[in-house]
Protein backbone atom coordinates (compact mmCIF):
# COMPACT_ATOMS: atom_id res chain seq x y z
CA UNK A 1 0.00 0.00 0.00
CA UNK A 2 3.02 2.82 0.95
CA UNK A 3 4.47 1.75 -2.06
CA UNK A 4 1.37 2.29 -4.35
CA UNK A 5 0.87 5.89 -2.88
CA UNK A 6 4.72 6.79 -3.29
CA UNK A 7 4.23 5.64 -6.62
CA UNK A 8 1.19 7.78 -8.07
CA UNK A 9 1.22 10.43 -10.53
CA UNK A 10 1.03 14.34 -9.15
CA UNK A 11 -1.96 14.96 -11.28
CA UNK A 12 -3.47 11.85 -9.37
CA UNK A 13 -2.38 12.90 -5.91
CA UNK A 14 -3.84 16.65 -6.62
CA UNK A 15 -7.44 14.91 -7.25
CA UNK A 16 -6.81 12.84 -4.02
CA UNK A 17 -5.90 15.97 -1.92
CA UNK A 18 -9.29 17.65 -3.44
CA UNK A 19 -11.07 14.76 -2.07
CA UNK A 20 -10.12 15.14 1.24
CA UNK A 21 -9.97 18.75 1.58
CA UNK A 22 -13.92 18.84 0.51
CA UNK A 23 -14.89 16.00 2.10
CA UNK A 24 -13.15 17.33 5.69
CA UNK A 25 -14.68 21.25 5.47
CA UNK A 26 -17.03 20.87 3.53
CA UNK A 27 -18.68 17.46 4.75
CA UNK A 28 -19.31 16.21 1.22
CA UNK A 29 -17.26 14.86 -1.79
CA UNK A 30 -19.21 13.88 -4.86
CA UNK A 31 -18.41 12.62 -7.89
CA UNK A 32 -19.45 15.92 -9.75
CA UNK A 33 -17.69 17.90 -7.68
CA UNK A 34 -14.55 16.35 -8.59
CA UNK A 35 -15.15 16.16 -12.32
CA UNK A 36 -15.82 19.68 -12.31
CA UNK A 37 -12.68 21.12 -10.30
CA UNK A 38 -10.56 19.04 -12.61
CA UNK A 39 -12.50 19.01 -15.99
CA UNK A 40 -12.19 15.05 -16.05
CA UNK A 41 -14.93 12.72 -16.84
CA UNK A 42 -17.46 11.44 -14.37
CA UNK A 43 -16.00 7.38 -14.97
CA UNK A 44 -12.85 9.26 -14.45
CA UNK A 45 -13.62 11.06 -11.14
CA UNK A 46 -15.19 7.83 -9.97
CA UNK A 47 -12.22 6.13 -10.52
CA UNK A 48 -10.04 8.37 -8.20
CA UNK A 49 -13.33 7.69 -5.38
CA UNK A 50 -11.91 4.50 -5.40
CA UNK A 51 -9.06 4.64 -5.72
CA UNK A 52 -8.96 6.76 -2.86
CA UNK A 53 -11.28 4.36 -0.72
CA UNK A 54 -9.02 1.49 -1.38
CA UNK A 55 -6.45 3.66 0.00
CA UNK A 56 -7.77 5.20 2.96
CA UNK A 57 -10.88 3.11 4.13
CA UNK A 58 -11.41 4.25 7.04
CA UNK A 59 -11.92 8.30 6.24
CA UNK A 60 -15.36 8.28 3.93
CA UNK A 61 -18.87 7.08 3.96
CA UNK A 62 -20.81 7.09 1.18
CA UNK A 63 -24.61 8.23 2.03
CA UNK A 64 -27.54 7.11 -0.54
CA UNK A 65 -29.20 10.41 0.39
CA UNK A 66 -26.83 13.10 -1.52
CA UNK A 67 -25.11 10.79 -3.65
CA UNK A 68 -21.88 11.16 -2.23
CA UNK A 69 -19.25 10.27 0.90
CA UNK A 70 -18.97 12.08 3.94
CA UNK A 71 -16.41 12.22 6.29
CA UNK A 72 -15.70 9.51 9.23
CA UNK A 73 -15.77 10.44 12.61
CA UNK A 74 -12.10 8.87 12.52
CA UNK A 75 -11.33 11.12 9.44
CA UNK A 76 -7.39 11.25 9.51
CA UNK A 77 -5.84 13.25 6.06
CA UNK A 78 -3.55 10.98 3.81
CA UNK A 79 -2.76 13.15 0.66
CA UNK A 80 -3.22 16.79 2.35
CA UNK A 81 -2.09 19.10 4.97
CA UNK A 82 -5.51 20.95 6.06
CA UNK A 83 -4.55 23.13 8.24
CA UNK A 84 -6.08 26.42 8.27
CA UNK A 85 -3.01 28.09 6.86
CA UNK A 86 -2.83 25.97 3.95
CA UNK A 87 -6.53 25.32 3.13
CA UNK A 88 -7.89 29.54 3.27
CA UNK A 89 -5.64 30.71 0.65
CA UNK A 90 -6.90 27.75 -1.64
CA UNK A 91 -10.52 29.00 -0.89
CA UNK A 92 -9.32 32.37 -1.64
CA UNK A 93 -7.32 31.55 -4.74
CA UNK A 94 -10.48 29.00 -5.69
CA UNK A 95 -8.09 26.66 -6.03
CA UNK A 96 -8.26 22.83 -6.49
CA UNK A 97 -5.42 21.47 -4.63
CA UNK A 98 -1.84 23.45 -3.35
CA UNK A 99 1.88 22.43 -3.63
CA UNK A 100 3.58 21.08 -6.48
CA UNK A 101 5.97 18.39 -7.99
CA UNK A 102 8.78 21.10 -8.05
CA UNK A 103 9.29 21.26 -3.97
CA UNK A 104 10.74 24.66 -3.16
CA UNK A 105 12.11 25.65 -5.99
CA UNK A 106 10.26 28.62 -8.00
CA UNK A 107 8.22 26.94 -10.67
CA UNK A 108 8.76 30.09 -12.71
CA UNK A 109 12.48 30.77 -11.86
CA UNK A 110 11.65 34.15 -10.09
CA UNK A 111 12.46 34.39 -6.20
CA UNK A 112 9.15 35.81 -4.42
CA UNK A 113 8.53 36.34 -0.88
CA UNK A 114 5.34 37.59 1.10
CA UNK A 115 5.57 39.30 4.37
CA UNK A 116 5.52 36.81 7.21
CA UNK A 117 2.26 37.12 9.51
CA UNK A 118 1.16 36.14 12.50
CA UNK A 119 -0.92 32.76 12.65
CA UNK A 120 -4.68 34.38 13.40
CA UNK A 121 -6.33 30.82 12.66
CA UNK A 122 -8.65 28.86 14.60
CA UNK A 123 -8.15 25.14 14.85
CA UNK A 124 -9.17 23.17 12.16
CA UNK A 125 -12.09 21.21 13.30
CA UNK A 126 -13.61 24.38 14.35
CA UNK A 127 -12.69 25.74 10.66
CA UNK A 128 -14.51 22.93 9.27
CA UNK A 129 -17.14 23.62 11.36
CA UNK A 130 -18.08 27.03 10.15
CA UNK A 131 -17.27 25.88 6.49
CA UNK A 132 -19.86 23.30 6.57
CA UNK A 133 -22.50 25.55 7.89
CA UNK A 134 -21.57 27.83 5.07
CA UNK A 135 -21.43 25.29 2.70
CA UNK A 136 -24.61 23.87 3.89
CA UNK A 137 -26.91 26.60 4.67
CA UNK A 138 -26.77 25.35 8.18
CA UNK A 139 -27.56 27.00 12.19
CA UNK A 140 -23.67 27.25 14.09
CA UNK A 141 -23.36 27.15 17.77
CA UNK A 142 -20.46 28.82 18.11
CA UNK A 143 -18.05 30.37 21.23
CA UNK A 144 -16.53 33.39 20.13
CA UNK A 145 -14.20 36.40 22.37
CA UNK A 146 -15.49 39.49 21.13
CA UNK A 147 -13.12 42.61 22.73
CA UNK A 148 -16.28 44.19 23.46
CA UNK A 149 -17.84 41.14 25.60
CA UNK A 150 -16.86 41.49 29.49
CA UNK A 151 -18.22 38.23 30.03
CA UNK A 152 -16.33 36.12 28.33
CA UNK A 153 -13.25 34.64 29.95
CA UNK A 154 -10.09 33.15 28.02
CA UNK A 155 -11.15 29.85 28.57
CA UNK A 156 -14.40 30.64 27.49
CA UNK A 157 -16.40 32.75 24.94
CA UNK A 158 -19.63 33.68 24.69
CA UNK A 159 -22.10 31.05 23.40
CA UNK A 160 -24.26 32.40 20.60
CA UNK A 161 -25.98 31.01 17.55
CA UNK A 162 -24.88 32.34 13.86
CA UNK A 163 -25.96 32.01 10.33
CA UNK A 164 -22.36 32.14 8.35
CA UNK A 165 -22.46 32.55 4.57
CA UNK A 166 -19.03 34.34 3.26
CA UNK A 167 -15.57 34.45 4.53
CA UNK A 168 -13.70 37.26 3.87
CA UNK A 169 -9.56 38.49 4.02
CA UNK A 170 -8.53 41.67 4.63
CA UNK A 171 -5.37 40.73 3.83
CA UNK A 172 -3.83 40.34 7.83
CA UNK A 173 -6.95 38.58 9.00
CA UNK A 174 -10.34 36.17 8.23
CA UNK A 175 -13.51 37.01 8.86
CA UNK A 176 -16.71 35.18 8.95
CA UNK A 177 -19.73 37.13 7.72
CA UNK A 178 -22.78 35.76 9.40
CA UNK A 179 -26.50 36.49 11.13
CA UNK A 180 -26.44 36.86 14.54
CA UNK A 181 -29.40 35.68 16.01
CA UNK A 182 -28.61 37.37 19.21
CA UNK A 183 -28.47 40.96 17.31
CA UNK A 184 -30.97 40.16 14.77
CA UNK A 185 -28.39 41.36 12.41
CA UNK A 186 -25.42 40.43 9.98
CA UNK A 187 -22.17 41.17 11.42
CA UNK A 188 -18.26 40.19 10.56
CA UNK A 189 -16.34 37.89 13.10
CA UNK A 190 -12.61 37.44 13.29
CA UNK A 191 -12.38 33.77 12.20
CA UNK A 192 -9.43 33.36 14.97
CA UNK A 193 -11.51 34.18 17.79
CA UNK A 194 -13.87 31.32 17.51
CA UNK A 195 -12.64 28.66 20.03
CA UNK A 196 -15.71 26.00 19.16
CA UNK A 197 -18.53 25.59 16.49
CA UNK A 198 -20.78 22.92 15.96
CA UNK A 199 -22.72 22.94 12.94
CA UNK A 200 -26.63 22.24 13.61
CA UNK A 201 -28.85 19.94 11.12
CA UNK A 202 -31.37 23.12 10.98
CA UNK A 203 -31.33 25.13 8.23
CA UNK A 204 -30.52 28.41 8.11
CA UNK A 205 -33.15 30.78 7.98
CA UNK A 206 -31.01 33.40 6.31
CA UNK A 207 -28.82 33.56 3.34
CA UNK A 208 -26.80 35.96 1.41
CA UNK A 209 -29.50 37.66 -0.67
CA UNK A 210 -30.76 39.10 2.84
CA UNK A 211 -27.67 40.67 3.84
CA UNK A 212 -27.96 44.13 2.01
CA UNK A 213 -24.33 44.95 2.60
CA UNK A 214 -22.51 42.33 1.50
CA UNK A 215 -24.96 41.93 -1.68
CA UNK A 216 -24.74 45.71 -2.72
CA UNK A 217 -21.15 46.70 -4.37
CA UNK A 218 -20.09 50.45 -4.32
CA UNK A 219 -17.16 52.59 -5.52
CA UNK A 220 -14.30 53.69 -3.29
CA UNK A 221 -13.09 57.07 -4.96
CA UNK A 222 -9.72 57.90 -3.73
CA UNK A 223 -7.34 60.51 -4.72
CA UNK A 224 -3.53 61.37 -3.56
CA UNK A 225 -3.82 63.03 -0.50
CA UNK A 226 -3.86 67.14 -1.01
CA UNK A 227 -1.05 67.45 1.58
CA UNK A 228 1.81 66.13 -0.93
CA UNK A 229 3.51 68.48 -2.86
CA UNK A 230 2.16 67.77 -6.69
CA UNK A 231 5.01 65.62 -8.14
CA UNK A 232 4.27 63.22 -5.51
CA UNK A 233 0.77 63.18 -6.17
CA UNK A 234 1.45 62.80 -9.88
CA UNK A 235 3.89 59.88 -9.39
CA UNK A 236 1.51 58.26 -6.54
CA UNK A 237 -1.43 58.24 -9.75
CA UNK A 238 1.74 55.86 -11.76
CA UNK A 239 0.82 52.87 -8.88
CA UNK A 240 -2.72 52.79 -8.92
CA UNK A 241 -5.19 52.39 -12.70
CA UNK A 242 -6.72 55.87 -12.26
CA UNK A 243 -9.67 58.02 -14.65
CA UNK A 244 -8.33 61.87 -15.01
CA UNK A 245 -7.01 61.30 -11.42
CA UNK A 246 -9.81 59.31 -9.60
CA UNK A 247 -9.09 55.87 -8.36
CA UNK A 248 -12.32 54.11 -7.86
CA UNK A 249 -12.35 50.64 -6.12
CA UNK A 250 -15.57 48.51 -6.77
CA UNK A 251 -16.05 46.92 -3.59
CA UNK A 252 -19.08 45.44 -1.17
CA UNK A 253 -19.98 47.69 1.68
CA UNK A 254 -19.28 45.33 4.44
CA UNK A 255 -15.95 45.53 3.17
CA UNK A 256 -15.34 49.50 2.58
CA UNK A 257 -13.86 50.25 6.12
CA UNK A 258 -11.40 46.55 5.83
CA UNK A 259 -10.19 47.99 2.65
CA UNK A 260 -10.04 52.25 4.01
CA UNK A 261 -7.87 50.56 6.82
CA UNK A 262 -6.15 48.27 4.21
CA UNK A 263 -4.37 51.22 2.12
CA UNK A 264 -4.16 53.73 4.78
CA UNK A 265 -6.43 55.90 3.30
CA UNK A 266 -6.92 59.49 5.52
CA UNK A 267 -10.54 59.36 6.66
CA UNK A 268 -10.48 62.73 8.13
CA UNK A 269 -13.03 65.65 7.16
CA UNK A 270 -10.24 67.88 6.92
CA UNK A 271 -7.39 65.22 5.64
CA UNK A 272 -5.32 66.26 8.59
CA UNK A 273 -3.50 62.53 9.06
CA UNK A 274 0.19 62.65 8.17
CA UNK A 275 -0.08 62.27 3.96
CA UNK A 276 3.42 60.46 3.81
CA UNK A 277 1.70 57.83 5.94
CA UNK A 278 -1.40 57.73 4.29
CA UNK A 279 -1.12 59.04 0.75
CA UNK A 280 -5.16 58.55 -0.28
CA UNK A 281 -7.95 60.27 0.51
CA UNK A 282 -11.89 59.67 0.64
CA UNK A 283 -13.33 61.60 -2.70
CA UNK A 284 -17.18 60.29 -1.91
CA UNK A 285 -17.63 60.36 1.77
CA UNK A 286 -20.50 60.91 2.13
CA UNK A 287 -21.87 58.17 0.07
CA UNK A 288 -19.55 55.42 2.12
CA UNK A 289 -19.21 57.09 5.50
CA UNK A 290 -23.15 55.31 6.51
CA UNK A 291 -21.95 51.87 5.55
CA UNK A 292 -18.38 51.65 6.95
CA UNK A 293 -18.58 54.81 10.16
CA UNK A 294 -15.83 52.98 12.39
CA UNK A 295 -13.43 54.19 9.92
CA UNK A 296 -13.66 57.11 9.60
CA UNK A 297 -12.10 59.90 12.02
């Protein structure tokens, strides 16, 4: 059996690593769904099922009622890392699978390095926990530590009941975009601050289509900030695609104050922030001030 793994193709082990990556956070693998992340054939994709069952036995079930294997309680990864780290940026990148035959050396012969981070992750069985309620269109149980909550304890969050649908990056952090049934709103929460979910069998009574902001997309119109001298303002215009000096950003308005904070724009009535430290300003303010206020000085 080790020898038959160490032996299969890259394109093979990809598929494999698809399998268990939706079949762990997603709680469900189906045949289509790997035909159509790889463009093979349906005899094809049920051909690496097997293959993949013969291999590791003990991780899938296959359930009559959505045509398709779900995850053992035992489920132990064979083909993939799935931690958090690894498995967002995929979802992000709406990616397939991650790595490569090539190990560590550039697959395009050009060095490239990203800042390191901090790790602001939860634990992956509370990851897949919140994916397959989003996946799903399932209730969560979840205990989160909001800064704001005095109650909660760092052992111990507060217990509440969400409605995830999204995730979204800004780009140092994850957040889950969900209805909070104790708010009677939608709200963001910082994926890393979730310490347990448990994903219920009831549906979720919300979706999406009833979150106004995150369905509704707006421009962002920046412009260099008035306080550099005008070279620096005309050279600033070279890094971003610009119209006669405008820079607008199409963006959804639960994201408008994530992205203000993202590029350092000054938020300020009077654009008093330091404009070497935060070279853009806010050209429509007052049409994105009511959707993202926290930003704004």
């Amino acid at each position: 059996m080790a020898k038959m793994r160490n032996d299969l193709k890259w394109a093979t082990r990809q598929r494999l690593q698809h399998i268990e990556l939706m079949a762990y956070y997603t709680g469900l693998i189906t045949r289509s769904d790997l035909a159509r992340a790889f463009a093979i054939s349906d005899a094809a994709a049920t051909k690496d099922l097997k293959l993949y069952n013969e291999l590791a036995p003990d991780n899938l079930i296959y359930r009559h009622s959505v045509f398709g294997f779900v995850p053992a309680d035992g489920f132990q990864p064979q083909f993939s890392d799935l931690a958090p780290a690894e498995v967002l940026p995929l979802i992000a990148a709406n990616l397939a699978a991650a790595g490569g035959p090539y190990g560590d050396d550039p697959l395009y012969g050009i060095p490239a390095e990203t800042l390191p981070l901090p790790n602001r992750l939860p634990r992956r069985e509370v990851l897949a926990q919140i994916l397959r309620a989003i996946k799903q269109g399932r209730k969560l149980q979840v205990s989160y530590h909001s800064l704001s909550d005095r109650e909660s304890t760092p052992d111990k969050g507060l217990e509440r009941i969400i409605e995830p649908h999204a995730l979204a990056s800004n780009g140092l952090r994850w957040h889950v975009r969900a209805y909070n049934e104790d708010t009677y709103d939608f709200r963001d929460f910082v994926l890393s601050r979730f310490t347990s979910a448990q994903m219920f069998t009831e549906a979720a009574e919300s979706s999406a289509q009833y979150d106004d902001d995150w369905s509704e997309i707006v421009s962002l119109q920046l412009s260099p900030h008035p306080g550099l001298d005008p070279q620096k303002r005309e050279r600033l215009l070279i890094d971003y695609e610009n119209v006669d000096g405008r820079i607008v950003v199409p963006v959804r308005r639960a994201l408008i104050g994530y992205l203000l904070q993202r590029l350092a724009v000054d938020t300020t009535a009077d654009h008093s922030m330091n404009p070497n430290a935060h070279q853009l300003v806010v050209l429509n303010r007052d049409e994105i001030e009511p959707f993202a206020g926290w930003a704004f000085a």
